[in-house]
C-alpha atoms as a PDB file:
ATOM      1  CA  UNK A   1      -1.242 -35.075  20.233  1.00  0.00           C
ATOM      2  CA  UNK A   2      -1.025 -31.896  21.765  1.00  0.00           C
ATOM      3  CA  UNK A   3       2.035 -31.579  24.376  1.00  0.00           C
ATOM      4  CA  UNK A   4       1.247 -29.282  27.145  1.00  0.00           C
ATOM      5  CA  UNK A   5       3.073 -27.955  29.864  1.00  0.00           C
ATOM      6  CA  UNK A   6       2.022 -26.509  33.237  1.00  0.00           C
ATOM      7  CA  UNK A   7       5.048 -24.754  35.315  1.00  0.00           C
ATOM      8  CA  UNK A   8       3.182 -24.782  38.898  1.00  0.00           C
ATOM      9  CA  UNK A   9       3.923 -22.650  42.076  1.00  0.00           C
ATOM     10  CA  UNK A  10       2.872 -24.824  44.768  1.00  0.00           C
ATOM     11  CA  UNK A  11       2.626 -21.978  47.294  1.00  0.00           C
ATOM     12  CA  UNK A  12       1.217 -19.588  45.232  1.00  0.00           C
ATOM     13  CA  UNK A  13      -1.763 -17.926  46.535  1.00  0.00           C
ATOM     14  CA  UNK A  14      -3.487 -19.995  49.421  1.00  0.00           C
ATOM     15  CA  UNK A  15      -1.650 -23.207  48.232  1.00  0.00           C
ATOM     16  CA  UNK A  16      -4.574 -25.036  48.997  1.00  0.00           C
ATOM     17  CA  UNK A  17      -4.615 -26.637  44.919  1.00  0.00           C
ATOM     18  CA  UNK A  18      -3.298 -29.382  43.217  1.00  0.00           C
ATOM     19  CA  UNK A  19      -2.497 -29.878  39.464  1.00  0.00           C
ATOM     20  CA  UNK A  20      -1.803 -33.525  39.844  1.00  0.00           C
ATOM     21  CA  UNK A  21      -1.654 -35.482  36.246  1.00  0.00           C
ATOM     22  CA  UNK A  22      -5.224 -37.472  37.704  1.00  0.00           C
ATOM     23  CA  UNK A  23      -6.638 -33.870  38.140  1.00  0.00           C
ATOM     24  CA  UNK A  24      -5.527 -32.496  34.989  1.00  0.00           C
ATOM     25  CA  UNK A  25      -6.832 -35.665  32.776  1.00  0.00           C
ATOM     26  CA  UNK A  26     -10.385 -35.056  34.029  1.00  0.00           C
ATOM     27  CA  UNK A  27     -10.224 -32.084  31.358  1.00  0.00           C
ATOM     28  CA  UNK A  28      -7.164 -32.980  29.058  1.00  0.00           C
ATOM     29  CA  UNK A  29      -8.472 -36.295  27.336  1.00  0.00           C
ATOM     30  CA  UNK A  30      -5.434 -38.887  27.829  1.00  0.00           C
ATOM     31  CA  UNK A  31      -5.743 -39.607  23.758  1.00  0.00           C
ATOM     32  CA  UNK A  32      -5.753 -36.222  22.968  1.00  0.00           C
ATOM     33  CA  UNK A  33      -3.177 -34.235  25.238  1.00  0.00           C
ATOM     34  CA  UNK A  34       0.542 -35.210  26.376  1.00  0.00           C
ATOM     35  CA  UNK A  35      -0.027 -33.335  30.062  1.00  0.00           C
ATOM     36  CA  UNK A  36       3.584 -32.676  31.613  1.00  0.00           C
ATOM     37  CA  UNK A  37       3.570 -31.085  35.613  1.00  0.00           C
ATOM     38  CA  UNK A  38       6.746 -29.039  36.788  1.00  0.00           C
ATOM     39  CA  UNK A  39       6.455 -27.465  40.127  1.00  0.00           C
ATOM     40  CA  UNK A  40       8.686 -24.338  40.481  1.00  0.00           C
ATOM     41  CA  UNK A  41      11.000 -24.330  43.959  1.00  0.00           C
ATOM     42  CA  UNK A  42      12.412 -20.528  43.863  1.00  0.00           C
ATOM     43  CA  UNK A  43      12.326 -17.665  42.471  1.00  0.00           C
ATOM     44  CA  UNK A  44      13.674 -17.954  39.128  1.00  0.00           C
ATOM     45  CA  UNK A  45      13.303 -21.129  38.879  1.00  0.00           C
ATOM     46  CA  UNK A  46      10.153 -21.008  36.636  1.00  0.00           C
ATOM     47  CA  UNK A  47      12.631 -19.417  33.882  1.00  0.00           C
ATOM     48  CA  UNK A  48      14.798 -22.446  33.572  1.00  0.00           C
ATOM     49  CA  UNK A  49      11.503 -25.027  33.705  1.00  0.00           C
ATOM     50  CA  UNK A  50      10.365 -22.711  30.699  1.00  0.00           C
ATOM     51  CA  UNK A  51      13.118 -23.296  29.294  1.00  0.00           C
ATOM     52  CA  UNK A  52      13.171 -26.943  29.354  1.00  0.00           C
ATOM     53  CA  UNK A  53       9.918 -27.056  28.088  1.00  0.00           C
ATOM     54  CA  UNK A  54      10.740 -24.795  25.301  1.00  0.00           C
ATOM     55  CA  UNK A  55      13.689 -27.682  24.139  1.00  0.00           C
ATOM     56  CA  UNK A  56      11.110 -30.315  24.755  1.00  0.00           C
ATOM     57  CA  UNK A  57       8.976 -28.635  21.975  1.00  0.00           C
ATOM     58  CA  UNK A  58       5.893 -28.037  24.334  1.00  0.00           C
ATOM     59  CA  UNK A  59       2.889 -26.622  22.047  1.00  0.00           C
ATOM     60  CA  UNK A  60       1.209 -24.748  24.966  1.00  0.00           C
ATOM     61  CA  UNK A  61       3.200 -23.742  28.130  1.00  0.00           C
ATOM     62  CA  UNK A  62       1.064 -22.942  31.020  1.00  0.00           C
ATOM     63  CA  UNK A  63       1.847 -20.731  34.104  1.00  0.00           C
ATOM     64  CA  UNK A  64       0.200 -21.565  37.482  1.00  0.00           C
ATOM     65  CA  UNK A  65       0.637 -19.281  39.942  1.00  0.00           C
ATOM     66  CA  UNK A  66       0.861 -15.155  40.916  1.00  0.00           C
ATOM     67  CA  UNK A  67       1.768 -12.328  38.903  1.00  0.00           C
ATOM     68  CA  UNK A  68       5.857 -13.356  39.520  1.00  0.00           C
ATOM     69  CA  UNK A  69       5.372 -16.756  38.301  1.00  0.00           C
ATOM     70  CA  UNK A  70       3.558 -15.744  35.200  1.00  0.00           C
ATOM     71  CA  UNK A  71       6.501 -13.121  34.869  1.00  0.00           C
ATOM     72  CA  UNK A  72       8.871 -15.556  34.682  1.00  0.00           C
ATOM     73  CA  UNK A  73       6.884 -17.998  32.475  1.00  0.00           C
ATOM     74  CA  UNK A  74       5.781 -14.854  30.063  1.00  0.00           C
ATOM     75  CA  UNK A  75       9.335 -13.600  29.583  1.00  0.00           C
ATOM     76  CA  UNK A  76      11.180 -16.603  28.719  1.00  0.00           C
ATOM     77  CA  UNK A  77       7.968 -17.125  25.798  1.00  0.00           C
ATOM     78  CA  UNK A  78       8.214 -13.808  24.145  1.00  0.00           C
ATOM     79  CA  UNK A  79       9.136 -13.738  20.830  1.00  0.00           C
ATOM     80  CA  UNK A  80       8.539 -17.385  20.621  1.00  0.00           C
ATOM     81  CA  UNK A  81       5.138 -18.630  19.043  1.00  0.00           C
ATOM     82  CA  UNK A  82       4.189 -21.043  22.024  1.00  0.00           C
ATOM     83  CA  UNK A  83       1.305 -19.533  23.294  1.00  0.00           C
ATOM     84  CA  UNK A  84       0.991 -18.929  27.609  1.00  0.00           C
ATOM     85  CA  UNK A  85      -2.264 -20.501  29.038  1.00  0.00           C
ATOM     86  CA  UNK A  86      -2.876 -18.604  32.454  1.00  0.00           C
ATOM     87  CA  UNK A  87      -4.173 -20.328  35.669  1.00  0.00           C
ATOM     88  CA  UNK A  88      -4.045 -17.586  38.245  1.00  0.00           C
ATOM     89  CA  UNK A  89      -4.027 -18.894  41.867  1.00  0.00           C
ATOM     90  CA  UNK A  90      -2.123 -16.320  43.543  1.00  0.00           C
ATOM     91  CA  UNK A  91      -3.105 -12.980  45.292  1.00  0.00           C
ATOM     92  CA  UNK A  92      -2.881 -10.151  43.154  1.00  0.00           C
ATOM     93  CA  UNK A  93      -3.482 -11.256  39.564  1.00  0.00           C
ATOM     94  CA  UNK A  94      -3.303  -8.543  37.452  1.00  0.00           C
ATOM     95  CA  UNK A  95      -2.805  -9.949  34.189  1.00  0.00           C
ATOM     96  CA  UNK A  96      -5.436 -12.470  34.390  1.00  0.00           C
ATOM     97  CA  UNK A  97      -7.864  -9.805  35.288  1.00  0.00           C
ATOM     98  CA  UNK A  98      -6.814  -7.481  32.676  1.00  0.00           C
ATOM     99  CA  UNK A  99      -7.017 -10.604  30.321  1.00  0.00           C
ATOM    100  CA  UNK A 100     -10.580 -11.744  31.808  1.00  0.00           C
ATOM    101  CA  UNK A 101      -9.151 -14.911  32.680  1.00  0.00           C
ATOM    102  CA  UNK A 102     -11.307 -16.245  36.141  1.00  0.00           C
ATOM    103  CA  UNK A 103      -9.605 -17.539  39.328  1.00  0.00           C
ATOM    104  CA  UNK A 104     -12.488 -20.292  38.621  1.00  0.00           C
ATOM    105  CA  UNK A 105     -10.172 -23.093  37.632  1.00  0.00           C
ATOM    106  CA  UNK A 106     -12.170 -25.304  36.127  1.00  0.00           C
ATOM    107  CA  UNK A 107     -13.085 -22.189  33.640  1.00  0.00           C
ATOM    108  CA  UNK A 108      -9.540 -21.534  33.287  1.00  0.00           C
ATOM    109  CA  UNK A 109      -8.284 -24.899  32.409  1.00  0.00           C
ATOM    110  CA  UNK A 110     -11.184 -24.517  29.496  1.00  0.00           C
ATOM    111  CA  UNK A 111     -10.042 -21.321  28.093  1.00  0.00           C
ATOM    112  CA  UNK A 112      -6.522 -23.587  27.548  1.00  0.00           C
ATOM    113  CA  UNK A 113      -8.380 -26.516  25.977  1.00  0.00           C
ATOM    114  CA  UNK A 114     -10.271 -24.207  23.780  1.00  0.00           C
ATOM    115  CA  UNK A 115      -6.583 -23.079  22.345  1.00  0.00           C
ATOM    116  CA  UNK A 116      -7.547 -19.688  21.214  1.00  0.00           C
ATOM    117  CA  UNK A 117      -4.858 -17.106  21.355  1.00  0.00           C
ATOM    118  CA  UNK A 118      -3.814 -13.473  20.843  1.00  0.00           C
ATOM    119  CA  UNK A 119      -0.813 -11.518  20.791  1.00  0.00           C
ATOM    120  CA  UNK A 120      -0.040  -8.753  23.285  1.00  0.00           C
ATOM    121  CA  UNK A 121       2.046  -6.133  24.386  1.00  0.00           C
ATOM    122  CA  UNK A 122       5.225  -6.421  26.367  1.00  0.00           C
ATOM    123  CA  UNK A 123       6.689  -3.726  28.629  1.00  0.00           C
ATOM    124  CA  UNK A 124      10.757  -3.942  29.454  1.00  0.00           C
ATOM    125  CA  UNK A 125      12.595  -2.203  32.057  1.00  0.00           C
ATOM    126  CA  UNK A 126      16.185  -1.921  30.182  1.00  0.00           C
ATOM    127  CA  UNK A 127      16.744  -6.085  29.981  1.00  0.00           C
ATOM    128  CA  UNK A 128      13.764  -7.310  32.411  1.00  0.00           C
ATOM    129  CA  UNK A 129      10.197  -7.676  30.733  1.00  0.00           C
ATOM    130  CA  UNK A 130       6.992  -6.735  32.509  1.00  0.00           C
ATOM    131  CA  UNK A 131       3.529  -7.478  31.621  1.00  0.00           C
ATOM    132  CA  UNK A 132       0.909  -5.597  33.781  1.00  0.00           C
ATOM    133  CA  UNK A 133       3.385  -3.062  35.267  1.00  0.00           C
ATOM    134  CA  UNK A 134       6.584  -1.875  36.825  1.00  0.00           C
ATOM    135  CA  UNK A 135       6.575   0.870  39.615  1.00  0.00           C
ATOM    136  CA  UNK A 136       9.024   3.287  41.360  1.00  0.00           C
ATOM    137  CA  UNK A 137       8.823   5.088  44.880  1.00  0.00           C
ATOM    138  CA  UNK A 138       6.052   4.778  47.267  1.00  0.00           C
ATOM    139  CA  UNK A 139       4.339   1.442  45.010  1.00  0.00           C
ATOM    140  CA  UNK A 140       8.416  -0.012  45.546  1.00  0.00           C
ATOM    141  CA  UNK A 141       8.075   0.182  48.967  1.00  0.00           C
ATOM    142  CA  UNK A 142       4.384  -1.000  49.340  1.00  0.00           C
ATOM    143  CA  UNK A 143       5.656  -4.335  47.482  1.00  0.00           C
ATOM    144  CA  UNK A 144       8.892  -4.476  50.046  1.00  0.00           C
ATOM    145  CA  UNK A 145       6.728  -4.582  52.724  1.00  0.00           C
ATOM    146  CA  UNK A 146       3.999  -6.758  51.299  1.00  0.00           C
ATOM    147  CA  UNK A 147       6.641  -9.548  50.482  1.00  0.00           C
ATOM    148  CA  UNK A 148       7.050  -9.965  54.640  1.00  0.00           C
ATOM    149  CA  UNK A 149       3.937 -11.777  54.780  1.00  0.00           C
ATOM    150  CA  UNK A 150       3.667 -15.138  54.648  1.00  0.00           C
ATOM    151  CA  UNK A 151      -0.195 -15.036  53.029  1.00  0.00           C
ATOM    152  CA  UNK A 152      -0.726 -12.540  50.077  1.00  0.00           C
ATOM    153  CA  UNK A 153      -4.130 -10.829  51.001  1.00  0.00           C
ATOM    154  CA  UNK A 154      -5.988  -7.688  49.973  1.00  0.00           C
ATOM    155  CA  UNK A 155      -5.452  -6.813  54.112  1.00  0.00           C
ATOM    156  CA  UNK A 156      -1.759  -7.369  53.851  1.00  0.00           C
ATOM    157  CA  UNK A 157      -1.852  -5.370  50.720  1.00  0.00           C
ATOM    158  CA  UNK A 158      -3.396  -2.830  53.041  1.00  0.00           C
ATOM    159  CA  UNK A 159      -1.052  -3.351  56.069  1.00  0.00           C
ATOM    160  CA  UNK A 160       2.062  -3.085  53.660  1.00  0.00           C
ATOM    161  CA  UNK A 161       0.284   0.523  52.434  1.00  0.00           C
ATOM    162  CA  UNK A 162       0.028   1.783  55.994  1.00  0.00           C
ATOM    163  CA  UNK A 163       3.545   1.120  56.616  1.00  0.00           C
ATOM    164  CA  UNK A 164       5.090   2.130  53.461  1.00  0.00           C
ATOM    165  CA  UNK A 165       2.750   5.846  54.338  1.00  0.00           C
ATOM    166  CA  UNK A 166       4.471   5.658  57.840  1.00  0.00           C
ATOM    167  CA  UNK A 167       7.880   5.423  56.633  1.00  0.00           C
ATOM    168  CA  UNK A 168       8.033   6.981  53.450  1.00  0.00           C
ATOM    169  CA  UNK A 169      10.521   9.543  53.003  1.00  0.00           C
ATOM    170  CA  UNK A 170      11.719  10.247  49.039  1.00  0.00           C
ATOM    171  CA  UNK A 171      14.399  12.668  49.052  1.00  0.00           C
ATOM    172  CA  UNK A 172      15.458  11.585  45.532  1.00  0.00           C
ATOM    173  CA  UNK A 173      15.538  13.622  42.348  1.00  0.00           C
ATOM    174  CA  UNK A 174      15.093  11.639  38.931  1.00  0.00           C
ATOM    175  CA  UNK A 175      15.431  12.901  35.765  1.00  0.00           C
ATOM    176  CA  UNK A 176      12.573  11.760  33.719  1.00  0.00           C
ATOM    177  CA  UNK A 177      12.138  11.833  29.717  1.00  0.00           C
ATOM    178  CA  UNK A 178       8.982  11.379  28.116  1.00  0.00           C
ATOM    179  CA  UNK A 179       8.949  11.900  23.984  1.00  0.00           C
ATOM    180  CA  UNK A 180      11.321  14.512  24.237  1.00  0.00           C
ATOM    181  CA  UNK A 181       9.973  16.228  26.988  1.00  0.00           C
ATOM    182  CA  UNK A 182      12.728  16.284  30.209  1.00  0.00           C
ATOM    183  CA  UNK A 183      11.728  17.234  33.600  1.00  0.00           C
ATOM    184  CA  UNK A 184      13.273  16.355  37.201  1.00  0.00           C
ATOM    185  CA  UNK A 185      10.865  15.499  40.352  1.00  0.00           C
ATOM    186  CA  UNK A 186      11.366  14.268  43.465  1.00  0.00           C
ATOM    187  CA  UNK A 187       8.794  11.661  42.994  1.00  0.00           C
ATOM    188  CA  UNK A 188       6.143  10.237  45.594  1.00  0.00           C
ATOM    189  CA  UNK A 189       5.664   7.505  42.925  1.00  0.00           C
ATOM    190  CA  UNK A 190       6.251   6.754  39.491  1.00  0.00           C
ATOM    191  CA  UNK A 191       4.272   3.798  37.663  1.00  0.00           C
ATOM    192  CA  UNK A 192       4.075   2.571  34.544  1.00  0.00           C
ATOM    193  CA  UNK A 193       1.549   0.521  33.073  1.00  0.00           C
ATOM    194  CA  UNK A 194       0.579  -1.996  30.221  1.00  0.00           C
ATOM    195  CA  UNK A 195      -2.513  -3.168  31.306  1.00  0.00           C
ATOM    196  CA  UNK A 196      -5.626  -2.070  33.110  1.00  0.00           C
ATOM    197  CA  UNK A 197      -5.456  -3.544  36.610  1.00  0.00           C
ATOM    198  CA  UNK A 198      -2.977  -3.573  39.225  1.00  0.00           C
ATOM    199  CA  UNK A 199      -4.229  -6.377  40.923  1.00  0.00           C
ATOM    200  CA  UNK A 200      -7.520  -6.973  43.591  1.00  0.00           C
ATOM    201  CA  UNK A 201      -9.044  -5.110  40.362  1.00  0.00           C
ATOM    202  CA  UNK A 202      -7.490  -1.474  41.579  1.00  0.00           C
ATOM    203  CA  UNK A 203      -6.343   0.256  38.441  1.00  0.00           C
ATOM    204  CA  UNK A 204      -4.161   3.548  38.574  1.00  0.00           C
ATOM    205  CA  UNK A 205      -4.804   3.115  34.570  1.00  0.00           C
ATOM    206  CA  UNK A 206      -7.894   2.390  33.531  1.00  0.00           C
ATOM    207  CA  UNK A 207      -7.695   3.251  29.983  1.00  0.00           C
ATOM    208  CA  UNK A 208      -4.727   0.937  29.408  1.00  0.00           C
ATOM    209  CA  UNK A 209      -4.642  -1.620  27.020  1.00  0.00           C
ATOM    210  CA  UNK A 210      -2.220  -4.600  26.278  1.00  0.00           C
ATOM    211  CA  UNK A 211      -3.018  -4.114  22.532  1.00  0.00           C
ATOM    212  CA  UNK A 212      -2.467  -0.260  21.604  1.00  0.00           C
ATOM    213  CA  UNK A 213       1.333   0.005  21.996  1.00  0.00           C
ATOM    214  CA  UNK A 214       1.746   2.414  24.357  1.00  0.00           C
ATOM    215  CA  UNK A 215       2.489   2.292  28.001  1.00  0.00           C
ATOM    216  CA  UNK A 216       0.140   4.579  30.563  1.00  0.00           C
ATOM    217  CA  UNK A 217       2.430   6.172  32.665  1.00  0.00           C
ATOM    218  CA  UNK A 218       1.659   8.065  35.983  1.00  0.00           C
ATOM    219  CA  UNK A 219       3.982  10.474  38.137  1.00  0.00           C
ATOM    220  CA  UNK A 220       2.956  11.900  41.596  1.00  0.00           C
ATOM    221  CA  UNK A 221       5.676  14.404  42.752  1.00  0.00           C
ATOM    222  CA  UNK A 222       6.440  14.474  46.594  1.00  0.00           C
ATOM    223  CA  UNK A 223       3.518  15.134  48.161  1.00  0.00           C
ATOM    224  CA  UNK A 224       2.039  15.949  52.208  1.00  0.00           C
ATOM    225  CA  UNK A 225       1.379  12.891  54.084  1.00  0.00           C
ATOM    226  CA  UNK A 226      -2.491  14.566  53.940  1.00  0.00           C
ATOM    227  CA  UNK A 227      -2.416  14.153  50.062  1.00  0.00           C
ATOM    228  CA  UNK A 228      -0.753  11.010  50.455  1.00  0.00           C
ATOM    229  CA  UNK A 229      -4.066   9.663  52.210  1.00  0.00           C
ATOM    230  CA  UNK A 230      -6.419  11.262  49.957  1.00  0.00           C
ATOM    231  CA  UNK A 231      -3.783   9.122  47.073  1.00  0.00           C
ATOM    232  CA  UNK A 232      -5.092   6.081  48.513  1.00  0.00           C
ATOM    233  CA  UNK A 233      -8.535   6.631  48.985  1.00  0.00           C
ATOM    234  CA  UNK A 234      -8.685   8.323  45.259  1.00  0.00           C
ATOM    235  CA  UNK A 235      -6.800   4.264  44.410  1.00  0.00           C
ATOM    236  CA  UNK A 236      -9.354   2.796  46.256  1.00  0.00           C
ATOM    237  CA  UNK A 237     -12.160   4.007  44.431  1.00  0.00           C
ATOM    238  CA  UNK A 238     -10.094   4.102  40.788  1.00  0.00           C
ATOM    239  CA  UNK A 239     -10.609   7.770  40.722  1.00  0.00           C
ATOM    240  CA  UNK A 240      -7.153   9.333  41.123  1.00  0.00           C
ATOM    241  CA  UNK A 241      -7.493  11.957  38.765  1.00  0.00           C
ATOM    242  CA  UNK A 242      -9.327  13.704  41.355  1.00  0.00           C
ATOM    243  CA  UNK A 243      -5.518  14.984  42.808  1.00  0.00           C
ATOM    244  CA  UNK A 244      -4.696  17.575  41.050  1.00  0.00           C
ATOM    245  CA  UNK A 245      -0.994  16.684  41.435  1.00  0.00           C
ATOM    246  CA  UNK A 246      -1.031  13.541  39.296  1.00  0.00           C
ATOM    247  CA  UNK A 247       0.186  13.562  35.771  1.00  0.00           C
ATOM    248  CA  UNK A 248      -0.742  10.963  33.259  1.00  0.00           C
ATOM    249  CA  UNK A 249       1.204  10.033  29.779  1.00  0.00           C
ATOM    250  CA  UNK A 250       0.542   7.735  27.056  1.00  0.00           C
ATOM    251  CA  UNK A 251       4.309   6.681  25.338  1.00  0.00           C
ATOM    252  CA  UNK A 252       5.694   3.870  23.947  1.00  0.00           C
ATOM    253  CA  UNK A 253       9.236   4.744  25.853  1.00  0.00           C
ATOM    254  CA  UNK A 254      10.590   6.776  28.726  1.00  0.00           C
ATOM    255  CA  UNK A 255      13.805   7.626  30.252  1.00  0.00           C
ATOM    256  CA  UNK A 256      14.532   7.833  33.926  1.00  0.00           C
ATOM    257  CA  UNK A 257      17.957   8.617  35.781  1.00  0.00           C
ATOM    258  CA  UNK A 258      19.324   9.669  38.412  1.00  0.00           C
ATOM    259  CA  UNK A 259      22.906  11.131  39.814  1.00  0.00           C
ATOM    260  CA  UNK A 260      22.512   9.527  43.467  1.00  0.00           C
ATOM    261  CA  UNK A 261      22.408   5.701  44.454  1.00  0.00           C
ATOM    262  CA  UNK A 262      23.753   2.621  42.515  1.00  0.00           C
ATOM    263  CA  UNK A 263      20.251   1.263  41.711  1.00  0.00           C
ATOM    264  CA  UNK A 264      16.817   1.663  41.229  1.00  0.00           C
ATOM    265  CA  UNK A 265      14.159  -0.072  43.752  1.00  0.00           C
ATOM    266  CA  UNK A 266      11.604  -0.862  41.768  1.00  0.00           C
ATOM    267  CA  UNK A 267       8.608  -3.013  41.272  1.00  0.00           C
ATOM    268  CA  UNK A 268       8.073  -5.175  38.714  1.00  0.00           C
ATOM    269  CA  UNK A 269       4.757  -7.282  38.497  1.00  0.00           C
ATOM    270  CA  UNK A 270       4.296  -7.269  42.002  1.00  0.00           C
ATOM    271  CA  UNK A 271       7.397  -8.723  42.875  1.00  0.00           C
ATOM    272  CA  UNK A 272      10.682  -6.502  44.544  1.00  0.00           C
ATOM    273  CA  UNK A 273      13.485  -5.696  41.743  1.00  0.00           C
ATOM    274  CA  UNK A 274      16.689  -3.873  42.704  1.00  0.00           C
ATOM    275  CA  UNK A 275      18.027  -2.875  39.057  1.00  0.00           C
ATOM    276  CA  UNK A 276      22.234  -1.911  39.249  1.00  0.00           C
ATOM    277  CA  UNK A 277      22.067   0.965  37.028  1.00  0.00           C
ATOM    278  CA  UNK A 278      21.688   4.777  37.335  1.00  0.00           C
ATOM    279  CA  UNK A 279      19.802   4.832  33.732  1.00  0.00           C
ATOM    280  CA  UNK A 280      16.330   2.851  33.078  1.00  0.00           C
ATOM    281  CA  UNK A 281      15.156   2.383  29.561  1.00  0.00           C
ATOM    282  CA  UNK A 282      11.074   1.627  29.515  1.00  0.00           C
ATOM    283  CA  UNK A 283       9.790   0.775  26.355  1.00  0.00           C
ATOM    284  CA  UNK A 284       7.274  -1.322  24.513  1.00  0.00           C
ATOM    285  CA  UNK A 285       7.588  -4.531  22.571  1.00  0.00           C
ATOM    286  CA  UNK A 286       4.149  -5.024  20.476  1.00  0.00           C
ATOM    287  CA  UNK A 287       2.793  -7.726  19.956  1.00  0.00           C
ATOM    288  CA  UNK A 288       5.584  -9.882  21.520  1.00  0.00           C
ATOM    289  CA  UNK A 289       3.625 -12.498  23.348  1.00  0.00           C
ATOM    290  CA  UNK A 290       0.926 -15.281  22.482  1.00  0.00           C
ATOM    291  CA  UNK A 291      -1.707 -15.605  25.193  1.00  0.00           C
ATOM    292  CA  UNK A 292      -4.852 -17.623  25.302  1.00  0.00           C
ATOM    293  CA  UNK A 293      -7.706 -15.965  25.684  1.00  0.00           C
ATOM    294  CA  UNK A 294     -11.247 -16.629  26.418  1.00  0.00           C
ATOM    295  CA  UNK A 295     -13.331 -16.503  23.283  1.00  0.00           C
ATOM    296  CA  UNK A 296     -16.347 -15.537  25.021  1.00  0.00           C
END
């Protein structure tokens, strides 16, 4: 018997789905799979059901949900060898994209029967893990506004933009080190990526990969509100080497610090992180995670 576990966000996305066990045994043969159902009530709280799971020896853990509930489900699993089945019903979902897992259900519920996995990359922000990316600046403040809305849409995606371009002001110098090489901006954004796809398959990194053990890294200094527009439109179209300001690194670790503030507003997977120190480690962890994939 196979024991599987699906951690569910019931408000993820639309919330119009249902994993009930009747739903789940039209593809998980009752004489073949142990199905067990936890729904997730808070943030966090998909850490401690992993957790449980993890004691009760679950052979395949399964997150349900957005890019923060697959967060929390992929960082309590790394460095274990139970796999994480993916079954992305929430707005953005960037790792599911970058891992061509469909918002199809049915097709991703196969893609766990099917039990074939790889191991991938793992970015961490000093003690937090990320696994499509984590973001400083102007893409902080897009997520702070986005979280106000009640639905997660592309249009509130694009609402949230407008108003983090209305009230953006960054009058903030961080240090940042990149293999050795030290430099201080005052940054319109700073993002850092593992994979290839933000989310409503936008990609500030295109060439990334979750398997070459290095994190794509992009800095904008502070820019005019003009170039700030022609920003967008350049992330619109995935073409933002077209601004001459942006830089773009390939590392497997960076430094950033600062002298001002108690804490760095960041993003981390699409969800809002306030981190309480002045110093921020990034690095790489290869290899740290088992994910099933499609074998197609």
């Amino acid at each position: 018997m196979i024991d599987i576990h699906f951690i569910v966000n019931p408000i993820a996305g639309s919330g119009h789905h249902s994993f009930s066990e009747t739903f789940l045994q039209d593809y998980f043969e009752a004489d073949m799979y142990n199905i067990t159902i936890k729904s997730s009530g808070y943030k966090g709280h998909a850490i401690d059901l992993t957790k449980e799971s993890i004691y009760q020896q679950a052979d395949i853990i399964v997150a349900c949900g957005g890019d923060g509930t697959i967060n929390e489900v992929a960082s309590t699993l790394v460095g274990t060898t139970i796999p994480l089945g993916v079954v992305p019903v929430g707005s953005g979902n960037g790792l599911a994209s970058n891992l061509n897992i469909p918002r199809n259900i049915k097709k991703a519920l196969y893609i766990i029967k099917n039990n074939q996995s790889t191991r991938i990359d793992v970015g961490c922000v000093n003690h937090r893990y990320f696994f499509s990316n984590t973001g400083f600046g102007f893409t902080a403040n897009v997520i702070e506004n986005y979280e106000v809305f009640q639905t997660r849409t592309l249009w509130c995606y694009v609402k949230a933009s407008l108003k983090s371009f209305k009230e953006f002001s960054r009058k903030e110098d961080i240090v940042i080190s990149i293999d050795d090489n030290i430099e201080m901006v005052n940054p319109f954004l700073i993002f850092v990526s593992n994979s290839n796809v933000m989310g409503y398959n936008v990609s500030l990194t295109p060439k990334a990969s979750l398997k070459d053990g290095l994190l794509d890294v992009i800095i904008v200094p502070k820019i005019s509100k003009l170039k700030m527009l022609l920003f967008g439109f350049c992330m619109l179209i995935n073409k933002i080497g077209l601004l001459k300001e942006v830089r773009y690194y390939q590392t497997n670790e960076l430094t950033l610090s600062k002298k001002q503030g108690a804490f760095f507003e960041s993003q981390i997977d699409g969800e809002i992180s306030k981190i309480n120190d002045t110093t921020l480690s990034i690095t790489i962890k290869k290899e740290s995670l088992s994910v099933l994939i499609s074998v197609n």
